[in-house]
Protein backbone atom coordinates (compact mmCIF):
# COMPACT_ATOMS: atom_id res chain seq x y z
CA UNK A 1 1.36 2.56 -8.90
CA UNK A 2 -2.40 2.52 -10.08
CA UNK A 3 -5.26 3.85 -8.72
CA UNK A 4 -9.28 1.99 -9.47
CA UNK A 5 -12.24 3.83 -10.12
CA UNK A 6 -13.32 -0.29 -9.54
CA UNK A 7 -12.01 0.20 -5.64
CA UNK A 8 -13.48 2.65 -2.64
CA UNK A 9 -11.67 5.66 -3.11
CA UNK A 10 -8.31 5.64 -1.10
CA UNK A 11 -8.57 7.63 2.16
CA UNK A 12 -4.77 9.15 1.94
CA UNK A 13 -2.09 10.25 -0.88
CA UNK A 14 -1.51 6.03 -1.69
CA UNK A 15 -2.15 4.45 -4.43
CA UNK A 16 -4.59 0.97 -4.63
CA UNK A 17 -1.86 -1.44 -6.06
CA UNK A 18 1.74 -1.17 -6.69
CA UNK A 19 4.10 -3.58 -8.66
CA UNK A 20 8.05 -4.30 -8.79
CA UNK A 21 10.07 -7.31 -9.56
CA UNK A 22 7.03 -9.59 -10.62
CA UNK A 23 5.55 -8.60 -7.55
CA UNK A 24 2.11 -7.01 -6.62
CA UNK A 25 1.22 -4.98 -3.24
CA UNK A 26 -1.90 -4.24 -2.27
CA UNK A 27 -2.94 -1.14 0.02
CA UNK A 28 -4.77 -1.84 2.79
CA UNK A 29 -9.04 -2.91 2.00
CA UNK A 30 -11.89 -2.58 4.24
CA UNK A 31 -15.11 -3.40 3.33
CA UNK A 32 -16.78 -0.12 1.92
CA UNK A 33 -18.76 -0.80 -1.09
CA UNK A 34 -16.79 1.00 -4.09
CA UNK A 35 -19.82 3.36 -5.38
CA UNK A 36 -21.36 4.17 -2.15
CA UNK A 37 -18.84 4.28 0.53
CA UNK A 38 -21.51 1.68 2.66
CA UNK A 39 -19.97 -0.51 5.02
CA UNK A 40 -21.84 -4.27 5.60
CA UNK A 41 -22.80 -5.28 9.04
CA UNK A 42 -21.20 -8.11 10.94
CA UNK A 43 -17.52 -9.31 10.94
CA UNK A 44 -18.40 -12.08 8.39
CA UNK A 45 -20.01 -9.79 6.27
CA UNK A 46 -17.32 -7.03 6.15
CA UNK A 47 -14.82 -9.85 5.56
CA UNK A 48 -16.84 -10.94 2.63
CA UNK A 49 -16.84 -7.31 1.18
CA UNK A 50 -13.18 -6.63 2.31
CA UNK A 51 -12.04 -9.51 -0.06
CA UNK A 52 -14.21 -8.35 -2.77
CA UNK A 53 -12.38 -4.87 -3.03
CA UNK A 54 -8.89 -7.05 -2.57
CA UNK A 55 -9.91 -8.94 -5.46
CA UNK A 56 -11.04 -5.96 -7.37
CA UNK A 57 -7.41 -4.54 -6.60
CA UNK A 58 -5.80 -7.51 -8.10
CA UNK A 59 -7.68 -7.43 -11.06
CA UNK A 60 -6.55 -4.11 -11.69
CA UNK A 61 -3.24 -5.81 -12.44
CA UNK A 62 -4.80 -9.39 -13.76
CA UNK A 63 -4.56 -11.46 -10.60
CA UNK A 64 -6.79 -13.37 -8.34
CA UNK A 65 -6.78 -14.70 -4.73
CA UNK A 66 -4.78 -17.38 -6.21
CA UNK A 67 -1.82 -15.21 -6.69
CA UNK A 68 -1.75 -13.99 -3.51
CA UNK A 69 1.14 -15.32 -1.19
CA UNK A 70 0.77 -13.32 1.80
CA UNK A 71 -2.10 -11.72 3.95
CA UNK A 72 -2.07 -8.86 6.64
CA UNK A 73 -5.14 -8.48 8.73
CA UNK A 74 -6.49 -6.25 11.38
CA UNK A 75 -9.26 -7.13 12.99
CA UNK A 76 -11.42 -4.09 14.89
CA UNK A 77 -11.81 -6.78 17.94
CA UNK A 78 -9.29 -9.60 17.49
CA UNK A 79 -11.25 -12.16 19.53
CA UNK A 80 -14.21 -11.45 19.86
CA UNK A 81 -14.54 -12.26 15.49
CA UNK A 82 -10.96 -14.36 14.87
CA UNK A 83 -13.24 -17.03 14.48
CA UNK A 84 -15.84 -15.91 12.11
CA UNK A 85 -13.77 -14.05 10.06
CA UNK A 86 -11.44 -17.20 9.60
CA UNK A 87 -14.03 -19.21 8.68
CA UNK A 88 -15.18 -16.85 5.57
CA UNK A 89 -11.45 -16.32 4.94
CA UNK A 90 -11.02 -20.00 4.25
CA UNK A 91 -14.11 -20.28 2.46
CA UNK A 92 -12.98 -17.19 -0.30
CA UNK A 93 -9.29 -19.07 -0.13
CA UNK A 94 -10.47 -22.22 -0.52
CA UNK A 95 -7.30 -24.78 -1.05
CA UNK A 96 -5.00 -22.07 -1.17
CA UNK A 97 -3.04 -20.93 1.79
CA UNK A 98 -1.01 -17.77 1.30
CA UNK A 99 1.67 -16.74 4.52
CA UNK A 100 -0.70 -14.71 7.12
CA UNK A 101 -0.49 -12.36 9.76
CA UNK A 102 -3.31 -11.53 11.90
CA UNK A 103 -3.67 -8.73 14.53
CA UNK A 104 -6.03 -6.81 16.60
CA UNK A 105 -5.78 -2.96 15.57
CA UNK A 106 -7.77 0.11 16.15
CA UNK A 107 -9.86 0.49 12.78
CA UNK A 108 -11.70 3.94 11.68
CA UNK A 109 -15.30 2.42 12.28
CA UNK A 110 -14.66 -0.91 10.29
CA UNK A 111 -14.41 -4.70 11.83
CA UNK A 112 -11.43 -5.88 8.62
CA UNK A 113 -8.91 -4.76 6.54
CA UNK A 114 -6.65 -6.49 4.58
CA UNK A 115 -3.72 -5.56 2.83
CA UNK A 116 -2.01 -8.85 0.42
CA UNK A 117 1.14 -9.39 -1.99
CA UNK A 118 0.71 -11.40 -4.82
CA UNK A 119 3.00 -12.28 -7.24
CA UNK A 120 2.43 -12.09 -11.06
CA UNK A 121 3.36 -15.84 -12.87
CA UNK A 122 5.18 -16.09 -16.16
């Protein structure tokens, strides 16, 4: 289990990434900004800057979106910004297109968070 000072500061007793059997967990991202604790405005916007942090989390570990093979995300209002935030999602993804879930949840005054599992090649 491993802890960034590279991520916002986890809200609970968790940790930012954990590994076993080649593969990678993430905890769950939102979009605060790492030194500052600000939070973007706009759904495409906090998508942008919750993929940032999960990216920052798989670094911690050596990874990249690439590695990921599954996404959970909660979206503050499901659809009213499905939409938007699928169309930056696919943008940051590109070609790649890791297992999803996405669901409409009741966020502490964010729009995204994401949570992933990657897995860690040769």
């Amino acid at each position: 289990m491993q802890i960034s000072d590279a991520l916002p500061t986890p809200a609970g007793p968790y940790s930012h990434v954990g590994t076993a059997a080649g593969l990678v967990w993430t905890a769950g991202f939102g979009p605060q900004e790492p030194a500052t604790g600000t939070v973007p405005d706009g759904v495409e916007a906090q998508t942008e800057a919750t993929l940032d942090n999960v990216e920052r989390a798989l670094a911690v570990v050596g990874l990249d979106l690439s590695d990921v093979i599954k996404a959970t995300v909660h979206l503050e209002h499901l659809k009213r910004d499905f939409a938007a935030f699928n169309a930056v999602y696919a943008e940051r993804f590109g070609d790649h297109r890791p297992v999803r879930t996405t669901v409409g949840s009741d966020l502490m005054d964010i729009l995204v968070e994401i949570d992933v599992v990657a897995v860690q090649r040769g």
